[in-house]
C-alpha atoms as a PDB file:
ATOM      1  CA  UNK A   1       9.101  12.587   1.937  1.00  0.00           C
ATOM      2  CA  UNK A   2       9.813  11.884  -1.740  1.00  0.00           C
ATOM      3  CA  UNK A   3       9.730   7.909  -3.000  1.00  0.00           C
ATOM      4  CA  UNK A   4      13.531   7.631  -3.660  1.00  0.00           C
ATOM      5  CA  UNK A   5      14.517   9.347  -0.299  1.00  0.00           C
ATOM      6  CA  UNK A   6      12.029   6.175   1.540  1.00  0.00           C
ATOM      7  CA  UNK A   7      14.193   3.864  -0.738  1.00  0.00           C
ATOM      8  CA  UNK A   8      17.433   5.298   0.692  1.00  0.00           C
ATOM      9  CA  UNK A   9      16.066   4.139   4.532  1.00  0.00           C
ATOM     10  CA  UNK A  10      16.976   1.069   5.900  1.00  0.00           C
ATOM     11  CA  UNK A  11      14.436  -1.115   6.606  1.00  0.00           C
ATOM     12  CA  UNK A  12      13.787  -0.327  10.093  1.00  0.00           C
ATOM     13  CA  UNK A  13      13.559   3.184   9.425  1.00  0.00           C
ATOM     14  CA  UNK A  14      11.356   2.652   6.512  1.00  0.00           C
ATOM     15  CA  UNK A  15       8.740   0.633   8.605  1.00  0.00           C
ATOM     16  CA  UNK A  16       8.898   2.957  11.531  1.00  0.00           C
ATOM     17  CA  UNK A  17       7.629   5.624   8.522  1.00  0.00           C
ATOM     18  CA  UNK A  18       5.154   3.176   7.186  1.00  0.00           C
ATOM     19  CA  UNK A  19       3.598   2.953  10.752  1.00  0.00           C
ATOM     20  CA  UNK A  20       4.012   6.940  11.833  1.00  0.00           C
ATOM     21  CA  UNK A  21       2.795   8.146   8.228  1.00  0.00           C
ATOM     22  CA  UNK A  22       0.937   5.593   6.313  1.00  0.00           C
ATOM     23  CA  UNK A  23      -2.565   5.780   5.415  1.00  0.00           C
ATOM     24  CA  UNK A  24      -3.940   2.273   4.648  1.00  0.00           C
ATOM     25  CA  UNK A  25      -6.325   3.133   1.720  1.00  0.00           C
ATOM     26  CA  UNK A  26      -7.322  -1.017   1.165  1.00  0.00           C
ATOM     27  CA  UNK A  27      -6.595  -4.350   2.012  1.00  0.00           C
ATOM     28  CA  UNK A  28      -7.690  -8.036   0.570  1.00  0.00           C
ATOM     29  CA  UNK A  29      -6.736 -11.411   1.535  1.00  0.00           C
ATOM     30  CA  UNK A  30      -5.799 -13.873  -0.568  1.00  0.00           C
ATOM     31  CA  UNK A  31      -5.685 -17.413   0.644  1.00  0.00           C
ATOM     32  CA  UNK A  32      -2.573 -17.161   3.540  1.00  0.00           C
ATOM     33  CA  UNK A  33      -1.841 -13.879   2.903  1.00  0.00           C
ATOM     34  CA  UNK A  34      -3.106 -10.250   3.683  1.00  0.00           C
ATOM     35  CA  UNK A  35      -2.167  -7.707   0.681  1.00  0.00           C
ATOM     36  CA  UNK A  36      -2.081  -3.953   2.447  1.00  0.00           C
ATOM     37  CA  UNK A  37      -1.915  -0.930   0.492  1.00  0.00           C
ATOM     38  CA  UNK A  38      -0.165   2.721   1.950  1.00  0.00           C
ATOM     39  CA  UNK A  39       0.012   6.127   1.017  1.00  0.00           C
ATOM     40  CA  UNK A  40       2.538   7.702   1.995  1.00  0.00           C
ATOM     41  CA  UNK A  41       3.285  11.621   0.492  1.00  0.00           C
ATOM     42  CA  UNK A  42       2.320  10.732  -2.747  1.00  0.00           C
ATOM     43  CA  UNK A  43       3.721   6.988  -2.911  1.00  0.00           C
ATOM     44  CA  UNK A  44       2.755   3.752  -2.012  1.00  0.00           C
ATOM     45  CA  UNK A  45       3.484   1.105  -0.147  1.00  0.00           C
ATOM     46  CA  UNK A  46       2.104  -2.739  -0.661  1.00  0.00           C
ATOM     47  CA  UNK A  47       2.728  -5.241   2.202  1.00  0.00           C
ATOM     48  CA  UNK A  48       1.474  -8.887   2.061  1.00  0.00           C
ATOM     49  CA  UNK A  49       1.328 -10.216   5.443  1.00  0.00           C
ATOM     50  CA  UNK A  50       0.747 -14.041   6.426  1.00  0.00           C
ATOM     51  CA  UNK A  51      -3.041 -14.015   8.143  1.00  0.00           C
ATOM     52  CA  UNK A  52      -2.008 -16.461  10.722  1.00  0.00           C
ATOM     53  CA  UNK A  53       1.679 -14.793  12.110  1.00  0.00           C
ATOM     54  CA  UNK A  54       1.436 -11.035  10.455  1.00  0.00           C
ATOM     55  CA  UNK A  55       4.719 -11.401   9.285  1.00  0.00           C
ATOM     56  CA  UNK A  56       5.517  -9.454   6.292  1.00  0.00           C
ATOM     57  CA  UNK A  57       6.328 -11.661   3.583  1.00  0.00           C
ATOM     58  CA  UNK A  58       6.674  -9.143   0.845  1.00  0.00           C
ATOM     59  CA  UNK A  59       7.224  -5.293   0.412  1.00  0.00           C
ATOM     60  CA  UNK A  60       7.916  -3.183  -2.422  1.00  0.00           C
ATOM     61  CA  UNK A  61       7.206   0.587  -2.574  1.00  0.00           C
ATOM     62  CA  UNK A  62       5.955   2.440  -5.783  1.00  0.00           C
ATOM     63  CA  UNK A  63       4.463   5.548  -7.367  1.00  0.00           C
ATOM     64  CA  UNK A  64       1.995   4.314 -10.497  1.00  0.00           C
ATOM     65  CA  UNK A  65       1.686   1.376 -12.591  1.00  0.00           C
ATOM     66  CA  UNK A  66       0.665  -1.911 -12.652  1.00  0.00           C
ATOM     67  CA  UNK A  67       0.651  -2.505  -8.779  1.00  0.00           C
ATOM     68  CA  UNK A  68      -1.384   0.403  -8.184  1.00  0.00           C
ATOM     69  CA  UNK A  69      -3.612  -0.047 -11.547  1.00  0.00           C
ATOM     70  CA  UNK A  70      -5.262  -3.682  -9.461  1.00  0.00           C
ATOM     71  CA  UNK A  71      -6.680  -1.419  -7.182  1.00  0.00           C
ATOM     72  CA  UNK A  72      -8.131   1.010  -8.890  1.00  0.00           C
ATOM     73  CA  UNK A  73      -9.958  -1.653 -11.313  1.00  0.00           C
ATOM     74  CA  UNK A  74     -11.608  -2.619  -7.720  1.00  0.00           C
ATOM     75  CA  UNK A  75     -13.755   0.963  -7.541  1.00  0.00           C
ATOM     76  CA  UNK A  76     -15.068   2.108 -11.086  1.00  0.00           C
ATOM     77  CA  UNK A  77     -14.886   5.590 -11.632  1.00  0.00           C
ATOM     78  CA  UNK A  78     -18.599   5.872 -12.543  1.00  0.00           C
ATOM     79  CA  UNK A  79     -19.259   5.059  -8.658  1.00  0.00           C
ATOM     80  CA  UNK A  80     -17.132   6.679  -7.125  1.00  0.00           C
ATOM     81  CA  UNK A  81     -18.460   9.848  -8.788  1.00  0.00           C
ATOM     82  CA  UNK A  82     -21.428   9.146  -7.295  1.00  0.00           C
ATOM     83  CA  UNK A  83     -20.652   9.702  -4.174  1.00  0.00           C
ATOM     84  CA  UNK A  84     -19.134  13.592  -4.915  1.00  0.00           C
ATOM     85  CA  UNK A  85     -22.333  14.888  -5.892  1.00  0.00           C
END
């Protein structure tokens, strides 16, 4: 599934992919709330989630940028290449 055709679902349908096809790849909490991060075929998808009720507060779906850019500053590339040899 391509980004723009996940932006065409409603959101029922696009949580019901979220939960058949995401992978979580990380996950932080910050004070009340619980920021998730998907893949999904190539996109993602960031959820923040209130600690105490789980209810999704926020969702927005994306392919590069500034979103995704906070996570990778988390794992330096010089590590992470240590663990490929």
């Amino acid at each position: 599934m391509k980004l723009c055709e996940y932006k065409k679902l409603n959101d029922e349908e696009q949580y019901r992919v979220l939960w058949a096809h995401g992978e979580l790849i990380d996950a932080c909490i910050e004070g009340h709330v619980r920021k998730l991060l998907y893949a999904i075929d190539g996109f993602y998808v960031e959820l923040w989630c209130h600690v105490l009720t789980n209810k999704v507060l926020w969702r927005l779906s994306f392919k590069q940028g500034k979103l995704l850019e906070k996570y990778l500053d988390k794992y330096p590339v010089d590590r992470l290449l240590d663990f490929s040899v």
